[in-house]
N, C-alpha and C. Protein backbone atom coordinates (compact mmCIF):
# COMPACT_ATOMS: atom_id res chain seq x y z
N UNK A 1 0.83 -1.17 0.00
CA UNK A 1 0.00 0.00 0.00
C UNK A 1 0.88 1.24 0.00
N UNK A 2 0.53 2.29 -0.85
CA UNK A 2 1.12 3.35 -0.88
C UNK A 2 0.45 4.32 -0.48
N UNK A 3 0.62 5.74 0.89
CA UNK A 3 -0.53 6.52 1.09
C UNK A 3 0.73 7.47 1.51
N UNK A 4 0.34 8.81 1.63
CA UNK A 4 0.96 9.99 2.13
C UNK A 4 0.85 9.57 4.01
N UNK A 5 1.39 10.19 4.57
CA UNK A 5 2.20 10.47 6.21
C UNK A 5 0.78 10.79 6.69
N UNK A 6 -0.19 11.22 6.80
CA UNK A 6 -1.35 12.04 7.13
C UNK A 6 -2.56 10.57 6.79
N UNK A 7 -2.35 10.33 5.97
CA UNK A 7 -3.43 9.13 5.43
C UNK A 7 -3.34 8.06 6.43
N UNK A 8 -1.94 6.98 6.50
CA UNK A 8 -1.49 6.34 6.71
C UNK A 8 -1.71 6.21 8.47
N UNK A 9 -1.43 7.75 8.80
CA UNK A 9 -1.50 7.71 10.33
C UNK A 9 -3.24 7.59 10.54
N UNK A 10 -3.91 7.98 10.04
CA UNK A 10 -5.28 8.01 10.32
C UNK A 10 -5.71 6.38 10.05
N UNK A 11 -5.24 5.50 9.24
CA UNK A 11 -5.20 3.82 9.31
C UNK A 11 -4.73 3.45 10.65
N UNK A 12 -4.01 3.88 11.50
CA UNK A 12 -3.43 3.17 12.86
C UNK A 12 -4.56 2.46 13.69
N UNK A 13 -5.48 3.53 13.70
CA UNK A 13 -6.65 2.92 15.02
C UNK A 13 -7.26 1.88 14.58
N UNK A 14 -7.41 2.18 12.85
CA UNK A 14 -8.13 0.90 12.48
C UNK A 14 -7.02 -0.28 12.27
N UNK A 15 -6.40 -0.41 12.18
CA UNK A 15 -5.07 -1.51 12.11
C UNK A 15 -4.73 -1.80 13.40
N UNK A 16 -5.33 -0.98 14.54
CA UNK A 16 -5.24 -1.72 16.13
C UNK A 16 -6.60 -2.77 16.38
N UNK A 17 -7.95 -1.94 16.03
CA UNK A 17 -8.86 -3.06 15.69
C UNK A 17 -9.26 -4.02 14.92
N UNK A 18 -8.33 -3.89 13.76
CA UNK A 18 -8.15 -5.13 13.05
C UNK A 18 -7.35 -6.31 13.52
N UNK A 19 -6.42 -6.03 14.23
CA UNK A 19 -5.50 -6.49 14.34
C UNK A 19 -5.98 -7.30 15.56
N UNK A 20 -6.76 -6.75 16.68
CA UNK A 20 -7.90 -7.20 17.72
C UNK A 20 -8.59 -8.60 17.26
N UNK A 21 -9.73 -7.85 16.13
CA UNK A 21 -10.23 -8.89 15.88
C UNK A 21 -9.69 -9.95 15.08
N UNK A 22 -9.07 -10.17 14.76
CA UNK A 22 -8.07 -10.65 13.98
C UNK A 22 -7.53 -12.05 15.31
N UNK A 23 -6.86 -11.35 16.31
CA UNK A 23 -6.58 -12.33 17.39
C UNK A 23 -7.15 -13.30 18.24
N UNK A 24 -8.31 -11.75 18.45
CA UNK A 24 -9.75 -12.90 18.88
C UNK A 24 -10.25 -13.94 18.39
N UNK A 25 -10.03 -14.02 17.15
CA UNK A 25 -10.46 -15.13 16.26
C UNK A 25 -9.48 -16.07 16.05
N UNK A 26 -8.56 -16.06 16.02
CA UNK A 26 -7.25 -16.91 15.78
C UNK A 26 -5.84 -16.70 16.80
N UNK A 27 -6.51 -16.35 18.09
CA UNK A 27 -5.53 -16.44 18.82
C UNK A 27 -3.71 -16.96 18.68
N UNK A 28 -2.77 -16.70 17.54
CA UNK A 28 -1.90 -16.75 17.42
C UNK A 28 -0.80 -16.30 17.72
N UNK A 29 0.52 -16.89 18.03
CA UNK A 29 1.82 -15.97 18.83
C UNK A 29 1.82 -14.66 17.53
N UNK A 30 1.61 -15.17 16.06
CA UNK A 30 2.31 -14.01 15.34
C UNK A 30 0.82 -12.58 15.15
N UNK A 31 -0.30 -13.48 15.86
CA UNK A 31 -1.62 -12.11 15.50
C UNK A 31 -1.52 -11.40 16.60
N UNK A 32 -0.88 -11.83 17.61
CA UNK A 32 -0.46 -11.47 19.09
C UNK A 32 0.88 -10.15 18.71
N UNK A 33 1.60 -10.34 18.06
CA UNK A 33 2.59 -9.79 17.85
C UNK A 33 2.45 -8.51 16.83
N UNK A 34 1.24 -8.96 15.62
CA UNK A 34 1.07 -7.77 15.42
C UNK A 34 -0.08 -6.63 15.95
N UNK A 35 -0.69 -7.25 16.51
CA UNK A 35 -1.81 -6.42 17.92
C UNK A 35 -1.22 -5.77 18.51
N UNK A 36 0.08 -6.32 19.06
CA UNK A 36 1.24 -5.06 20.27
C UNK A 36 1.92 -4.40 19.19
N UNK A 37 2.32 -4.95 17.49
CA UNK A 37 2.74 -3.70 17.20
C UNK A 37 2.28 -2.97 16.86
N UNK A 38 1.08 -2.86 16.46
CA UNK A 38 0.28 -1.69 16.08
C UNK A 38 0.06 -0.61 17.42
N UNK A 39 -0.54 -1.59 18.33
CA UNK A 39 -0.83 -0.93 19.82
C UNK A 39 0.57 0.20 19.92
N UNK A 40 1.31 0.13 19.85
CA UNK A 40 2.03 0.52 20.41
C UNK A 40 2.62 1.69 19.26
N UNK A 41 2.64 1.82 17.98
CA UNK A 41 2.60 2.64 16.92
C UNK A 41 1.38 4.16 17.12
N UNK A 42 0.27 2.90 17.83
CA UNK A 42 -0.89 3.77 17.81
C UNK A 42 -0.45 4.84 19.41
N UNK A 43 0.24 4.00 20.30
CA UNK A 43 0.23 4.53 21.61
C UNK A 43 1.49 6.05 21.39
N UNK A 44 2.49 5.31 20.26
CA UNK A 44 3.11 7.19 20.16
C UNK A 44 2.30 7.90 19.42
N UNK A 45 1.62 7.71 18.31
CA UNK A 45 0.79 8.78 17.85
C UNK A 45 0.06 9.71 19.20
N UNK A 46 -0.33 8.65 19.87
CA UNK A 46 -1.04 9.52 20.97
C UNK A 46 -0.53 10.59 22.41
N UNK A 47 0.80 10.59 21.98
CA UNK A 47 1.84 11.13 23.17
C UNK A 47 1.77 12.65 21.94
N UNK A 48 1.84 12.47 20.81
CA UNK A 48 2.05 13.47 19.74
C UNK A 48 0.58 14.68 20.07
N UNK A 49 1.36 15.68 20.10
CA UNK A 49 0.56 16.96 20.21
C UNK A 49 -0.07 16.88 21.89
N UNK A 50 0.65 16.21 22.32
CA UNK A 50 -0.12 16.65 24.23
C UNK A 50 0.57 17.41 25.14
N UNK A 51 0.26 18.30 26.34
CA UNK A 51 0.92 18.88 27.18
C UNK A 51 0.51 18.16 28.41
N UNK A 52 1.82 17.69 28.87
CA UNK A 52 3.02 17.75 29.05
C UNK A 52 3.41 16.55 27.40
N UNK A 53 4.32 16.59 27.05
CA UNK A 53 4.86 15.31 25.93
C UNK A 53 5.51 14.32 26.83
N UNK A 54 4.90 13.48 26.84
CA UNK A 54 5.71 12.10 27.45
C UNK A 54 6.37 11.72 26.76
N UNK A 55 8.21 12.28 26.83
CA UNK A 55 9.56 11.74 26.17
C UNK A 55 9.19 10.50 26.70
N UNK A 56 9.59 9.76 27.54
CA UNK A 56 9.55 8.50 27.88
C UNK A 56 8.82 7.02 27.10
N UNK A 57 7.63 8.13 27.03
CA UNK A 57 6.52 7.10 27.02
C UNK A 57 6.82 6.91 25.42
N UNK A 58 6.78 8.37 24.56
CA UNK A 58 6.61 7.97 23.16
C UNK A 58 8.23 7.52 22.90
N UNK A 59 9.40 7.15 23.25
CA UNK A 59 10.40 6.86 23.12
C UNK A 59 10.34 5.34 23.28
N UNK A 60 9.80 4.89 24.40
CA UNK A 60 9.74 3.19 24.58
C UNK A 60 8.16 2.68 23.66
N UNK A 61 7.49 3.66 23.25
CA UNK A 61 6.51 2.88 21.96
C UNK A 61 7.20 2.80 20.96
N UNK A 62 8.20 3.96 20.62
CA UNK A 62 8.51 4.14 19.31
C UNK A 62 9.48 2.50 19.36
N UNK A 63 10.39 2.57 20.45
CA UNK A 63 11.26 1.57 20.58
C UNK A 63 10.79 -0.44 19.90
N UNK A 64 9.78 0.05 21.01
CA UNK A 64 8.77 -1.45 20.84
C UNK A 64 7.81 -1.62 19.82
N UNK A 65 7.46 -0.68 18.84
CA UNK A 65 6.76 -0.78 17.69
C UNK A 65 8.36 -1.38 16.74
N UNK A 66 8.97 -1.10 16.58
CA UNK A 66 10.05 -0.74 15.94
C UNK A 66 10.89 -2.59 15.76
N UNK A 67 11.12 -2.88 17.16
CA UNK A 67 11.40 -4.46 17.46
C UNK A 67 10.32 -5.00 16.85
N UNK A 68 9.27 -4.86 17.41
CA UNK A 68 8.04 -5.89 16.49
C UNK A 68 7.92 -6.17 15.48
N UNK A 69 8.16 -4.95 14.81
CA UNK A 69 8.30 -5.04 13.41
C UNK A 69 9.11 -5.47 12.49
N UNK A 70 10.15 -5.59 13.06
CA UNK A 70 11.63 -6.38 12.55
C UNK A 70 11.09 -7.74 12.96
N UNK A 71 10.20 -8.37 13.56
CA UNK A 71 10.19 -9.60 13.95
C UNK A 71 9.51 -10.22 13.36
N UNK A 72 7.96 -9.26 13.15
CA UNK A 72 7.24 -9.58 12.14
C UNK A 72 7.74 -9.34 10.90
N UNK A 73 8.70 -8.98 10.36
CA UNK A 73 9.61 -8.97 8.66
C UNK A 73 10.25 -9.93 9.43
N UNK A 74 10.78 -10.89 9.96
CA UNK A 74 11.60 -11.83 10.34
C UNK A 74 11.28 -12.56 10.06
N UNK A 75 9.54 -13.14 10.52
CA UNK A 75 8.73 -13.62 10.37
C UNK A 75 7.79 -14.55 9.03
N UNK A 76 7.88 -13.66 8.21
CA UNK A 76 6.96 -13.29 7.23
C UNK A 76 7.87 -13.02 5.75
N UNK A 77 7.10 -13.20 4.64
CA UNK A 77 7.61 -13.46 3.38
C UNK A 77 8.25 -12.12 3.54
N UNK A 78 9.38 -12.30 2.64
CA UNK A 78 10.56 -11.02 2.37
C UNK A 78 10.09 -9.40 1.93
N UNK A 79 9.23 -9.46 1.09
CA UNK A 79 8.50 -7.86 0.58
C UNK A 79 7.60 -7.72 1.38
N UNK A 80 6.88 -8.69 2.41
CA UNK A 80 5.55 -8.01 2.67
C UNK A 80 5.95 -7.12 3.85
N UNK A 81 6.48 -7.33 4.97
CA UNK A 81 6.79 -6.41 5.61
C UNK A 81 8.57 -6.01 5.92
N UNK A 82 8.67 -4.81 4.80
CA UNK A 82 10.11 -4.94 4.67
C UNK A 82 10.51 -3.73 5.77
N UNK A 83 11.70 -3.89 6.22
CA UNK A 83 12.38 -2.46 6.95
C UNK A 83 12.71 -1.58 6.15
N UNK A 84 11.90 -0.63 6.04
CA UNK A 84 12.10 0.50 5.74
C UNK A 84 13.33 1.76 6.55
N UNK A 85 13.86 2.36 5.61
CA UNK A 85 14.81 3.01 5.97
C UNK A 85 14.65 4.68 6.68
N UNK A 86 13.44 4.63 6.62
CA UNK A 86 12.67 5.78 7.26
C UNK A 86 12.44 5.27 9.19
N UNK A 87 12.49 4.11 9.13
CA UNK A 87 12.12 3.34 10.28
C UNK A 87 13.74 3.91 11.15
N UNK A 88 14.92 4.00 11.07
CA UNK A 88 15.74 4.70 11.59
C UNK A 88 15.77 5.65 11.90
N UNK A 89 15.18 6.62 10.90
CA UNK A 89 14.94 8.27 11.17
C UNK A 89 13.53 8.55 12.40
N UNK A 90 12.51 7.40 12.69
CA UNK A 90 11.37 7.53 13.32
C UNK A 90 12.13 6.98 14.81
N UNK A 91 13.39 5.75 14.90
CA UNK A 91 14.04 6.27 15.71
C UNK A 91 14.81 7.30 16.54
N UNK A 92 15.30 7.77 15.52
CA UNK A 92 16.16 8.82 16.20
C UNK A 92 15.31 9.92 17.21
N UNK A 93 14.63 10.21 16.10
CA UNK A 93 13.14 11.49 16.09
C UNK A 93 12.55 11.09 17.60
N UNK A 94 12.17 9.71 17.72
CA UNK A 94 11.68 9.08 19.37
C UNK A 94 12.37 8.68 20.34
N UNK A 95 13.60 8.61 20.53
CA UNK A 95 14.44 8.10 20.99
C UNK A 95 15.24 9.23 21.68
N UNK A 96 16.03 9.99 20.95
CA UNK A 96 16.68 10.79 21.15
C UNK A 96 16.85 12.38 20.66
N UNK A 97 16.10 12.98 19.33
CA UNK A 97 15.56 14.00 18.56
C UNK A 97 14.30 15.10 20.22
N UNK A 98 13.93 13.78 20.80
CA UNK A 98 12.63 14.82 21.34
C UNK A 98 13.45 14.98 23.34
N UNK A 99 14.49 14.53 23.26
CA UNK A 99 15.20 14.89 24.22
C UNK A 99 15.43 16.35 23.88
N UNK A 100 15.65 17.23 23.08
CA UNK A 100 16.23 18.41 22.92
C UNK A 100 14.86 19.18 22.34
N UNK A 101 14.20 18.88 21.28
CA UNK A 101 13.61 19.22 20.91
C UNK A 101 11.49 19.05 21.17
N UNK A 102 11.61 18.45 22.32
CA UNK A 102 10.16 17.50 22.67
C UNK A 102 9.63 16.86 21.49
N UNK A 103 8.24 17.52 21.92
CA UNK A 103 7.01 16.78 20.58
C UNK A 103 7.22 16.65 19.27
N UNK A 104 7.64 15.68 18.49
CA UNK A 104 7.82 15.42 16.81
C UNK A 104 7.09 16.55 16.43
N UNK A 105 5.66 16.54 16.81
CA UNK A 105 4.37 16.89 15.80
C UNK A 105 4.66 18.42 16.05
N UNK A 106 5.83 18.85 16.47
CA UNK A 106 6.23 20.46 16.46
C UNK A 106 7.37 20.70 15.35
N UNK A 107 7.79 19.80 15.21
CA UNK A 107 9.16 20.08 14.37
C UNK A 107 8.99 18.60 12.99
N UNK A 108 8.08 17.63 13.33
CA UNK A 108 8.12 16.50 12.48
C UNK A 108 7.47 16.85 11.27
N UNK A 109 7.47 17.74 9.97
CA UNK A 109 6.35 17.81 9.07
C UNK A 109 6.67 16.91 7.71
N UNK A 110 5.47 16.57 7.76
CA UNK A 110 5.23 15.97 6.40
C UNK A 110 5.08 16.84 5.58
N UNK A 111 5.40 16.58 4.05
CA UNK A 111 6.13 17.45 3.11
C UNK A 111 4.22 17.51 2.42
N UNK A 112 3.43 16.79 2.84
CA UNK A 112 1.62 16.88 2.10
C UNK A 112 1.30 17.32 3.04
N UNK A 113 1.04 17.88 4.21
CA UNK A 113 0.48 18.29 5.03
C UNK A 113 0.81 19.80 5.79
N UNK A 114 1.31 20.02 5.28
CA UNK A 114 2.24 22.13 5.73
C UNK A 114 2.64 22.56 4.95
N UNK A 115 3.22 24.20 5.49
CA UNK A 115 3.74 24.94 4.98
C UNK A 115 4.75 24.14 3.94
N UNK A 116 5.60 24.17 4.80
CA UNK A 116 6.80 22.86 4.02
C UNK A 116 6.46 22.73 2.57
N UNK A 117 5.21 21.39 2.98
CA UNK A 117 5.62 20.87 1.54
C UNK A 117 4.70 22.08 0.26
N UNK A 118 3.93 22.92 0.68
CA UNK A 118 3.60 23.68 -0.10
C UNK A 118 4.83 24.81 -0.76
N UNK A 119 6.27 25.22 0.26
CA UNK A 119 7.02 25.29 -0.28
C UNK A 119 7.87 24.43 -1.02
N UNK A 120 8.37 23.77 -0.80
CA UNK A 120 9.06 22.29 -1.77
C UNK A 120 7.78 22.66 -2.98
N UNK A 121 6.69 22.63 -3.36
CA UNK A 121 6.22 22.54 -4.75
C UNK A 121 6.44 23.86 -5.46
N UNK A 122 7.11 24.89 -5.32
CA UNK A 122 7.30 26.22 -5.30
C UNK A 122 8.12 25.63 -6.21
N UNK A 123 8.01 26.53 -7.65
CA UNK A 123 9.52 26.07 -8.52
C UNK A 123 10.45 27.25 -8.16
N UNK A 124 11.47 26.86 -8.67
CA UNK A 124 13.12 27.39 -8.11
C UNK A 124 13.54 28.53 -9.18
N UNK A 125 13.93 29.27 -8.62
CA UNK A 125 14.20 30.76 -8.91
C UNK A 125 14.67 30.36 -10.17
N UNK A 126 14.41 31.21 -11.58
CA UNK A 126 14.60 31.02 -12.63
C UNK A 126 13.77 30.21 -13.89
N UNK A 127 12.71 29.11 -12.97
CA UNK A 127 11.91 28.92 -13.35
C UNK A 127 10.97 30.15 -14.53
N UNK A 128 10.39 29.16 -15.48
CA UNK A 128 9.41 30.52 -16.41
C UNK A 128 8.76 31.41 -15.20
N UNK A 129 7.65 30.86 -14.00
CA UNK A 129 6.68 31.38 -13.77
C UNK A 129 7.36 31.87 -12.17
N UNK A 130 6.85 33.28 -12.27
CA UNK A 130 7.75 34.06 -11.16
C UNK A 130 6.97 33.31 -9.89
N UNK A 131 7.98 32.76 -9.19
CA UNK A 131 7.80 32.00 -7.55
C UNK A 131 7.17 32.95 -6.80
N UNK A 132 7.08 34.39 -6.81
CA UNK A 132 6.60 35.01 -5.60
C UNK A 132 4.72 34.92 -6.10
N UNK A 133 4.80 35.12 -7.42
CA UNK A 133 3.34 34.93 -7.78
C UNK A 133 2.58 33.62 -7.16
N UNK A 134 3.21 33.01 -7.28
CA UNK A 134 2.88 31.22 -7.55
C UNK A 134 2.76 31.33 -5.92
N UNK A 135 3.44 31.72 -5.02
CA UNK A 135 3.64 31.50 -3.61
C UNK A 135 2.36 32.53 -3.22
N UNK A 136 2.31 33.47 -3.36
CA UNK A 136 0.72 34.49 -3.41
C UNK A 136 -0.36 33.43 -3.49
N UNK A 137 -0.28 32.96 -4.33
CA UNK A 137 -1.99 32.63 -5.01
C UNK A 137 -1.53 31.15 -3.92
N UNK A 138 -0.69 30.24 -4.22
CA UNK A 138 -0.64 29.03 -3.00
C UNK A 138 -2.01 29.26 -1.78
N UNK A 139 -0.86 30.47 -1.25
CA UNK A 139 -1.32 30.91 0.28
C UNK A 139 -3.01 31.54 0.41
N UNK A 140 -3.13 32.66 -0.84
CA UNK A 140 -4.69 32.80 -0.99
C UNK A 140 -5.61 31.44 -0.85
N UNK A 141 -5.21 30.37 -1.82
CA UNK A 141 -5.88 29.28 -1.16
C UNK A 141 -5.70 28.13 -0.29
N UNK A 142 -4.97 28.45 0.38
CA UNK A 142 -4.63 27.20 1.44
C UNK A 142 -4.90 28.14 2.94
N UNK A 143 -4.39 29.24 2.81
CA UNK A 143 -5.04 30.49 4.53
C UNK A 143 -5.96 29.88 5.58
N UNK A 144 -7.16 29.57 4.73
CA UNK A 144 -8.33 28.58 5.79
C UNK A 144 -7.83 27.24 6.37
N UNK A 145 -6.95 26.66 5.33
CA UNK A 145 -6.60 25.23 6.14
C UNK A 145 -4.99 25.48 7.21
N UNK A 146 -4.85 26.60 7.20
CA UNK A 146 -4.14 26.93 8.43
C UNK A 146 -4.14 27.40 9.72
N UNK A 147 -5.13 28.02 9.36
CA UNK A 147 -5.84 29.04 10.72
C UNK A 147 -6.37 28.08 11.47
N UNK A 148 -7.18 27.10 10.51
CA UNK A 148 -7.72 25.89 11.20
C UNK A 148 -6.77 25.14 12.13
N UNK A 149 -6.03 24.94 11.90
CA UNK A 149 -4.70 24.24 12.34
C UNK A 149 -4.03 24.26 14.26
């Protein structure tokens, strides 16, 4: 499955209750294994954007989603659940990134979901179509989905 950072996270809760019923029904060591890893994927999303930020807490989910998942690709045919190399950087970011810096969801942006990536689609100086125009009209229509924010 291929989905943007924003999509993907909104699948978690349902990939914790799938993953539920899923066990309930077939009580297995490996449906067992992916129930805690999701649980626990789902449990840092939920440390994300709270006051106080539980370093701790989202550091040992990130940790233990992270093992599971290497176990379940251990597990399991070679492509279906592969380690991804982004899976290091979601370390660091939980582990040790929010020691200095706290909450991801302050400094973590996805390049479809912010400012960011609405700059990244900005073409680069020299381009035909003048960037400050293009960056004007962007912001005229995106303003509401920020304020919201």
């Amino acid at each position: 499955m291929r989905a943007k950072g924003a999509e993907t996270r909104h699948l978690v809760p349902f990939s914790v209750e799938l993953c539920d019923d899923l066990y309930k029904n077939e009580p297995t060591v490996f449906h067992e294994t992916l129930l805690s890893m999701f649980k626990h994927l789902y449990y840092l999303y939920q440390c994300m954007g709270k006051e106080p930020f539980d370093k701790r807490h989202a550091s040992e989910s990130a940790k233990s989603f992270l093992l599971l998942y290497a176990q379940v690709s251990k597990d399991t045919a070679e492509d279906l659940w592969k380690i991804k190399p982004k899976f290091h950087m979601m370390q660091e970011l939980a582990e040790f990134q929010t020691e200095s810096s706290g909450d991801p969801s302050r400094f973590w942006a996805y390049a479809d979901e912010s400012f960011v990536g609405a700059w990244v689609k900005l073409p680069s100086p020299g381009e035909a179509r003048d960037w400050r125009i293009q960056l004007l009209e962007m912001l005229s229509r995106n303003i509401g989905v920020w304020i919201e924010m």
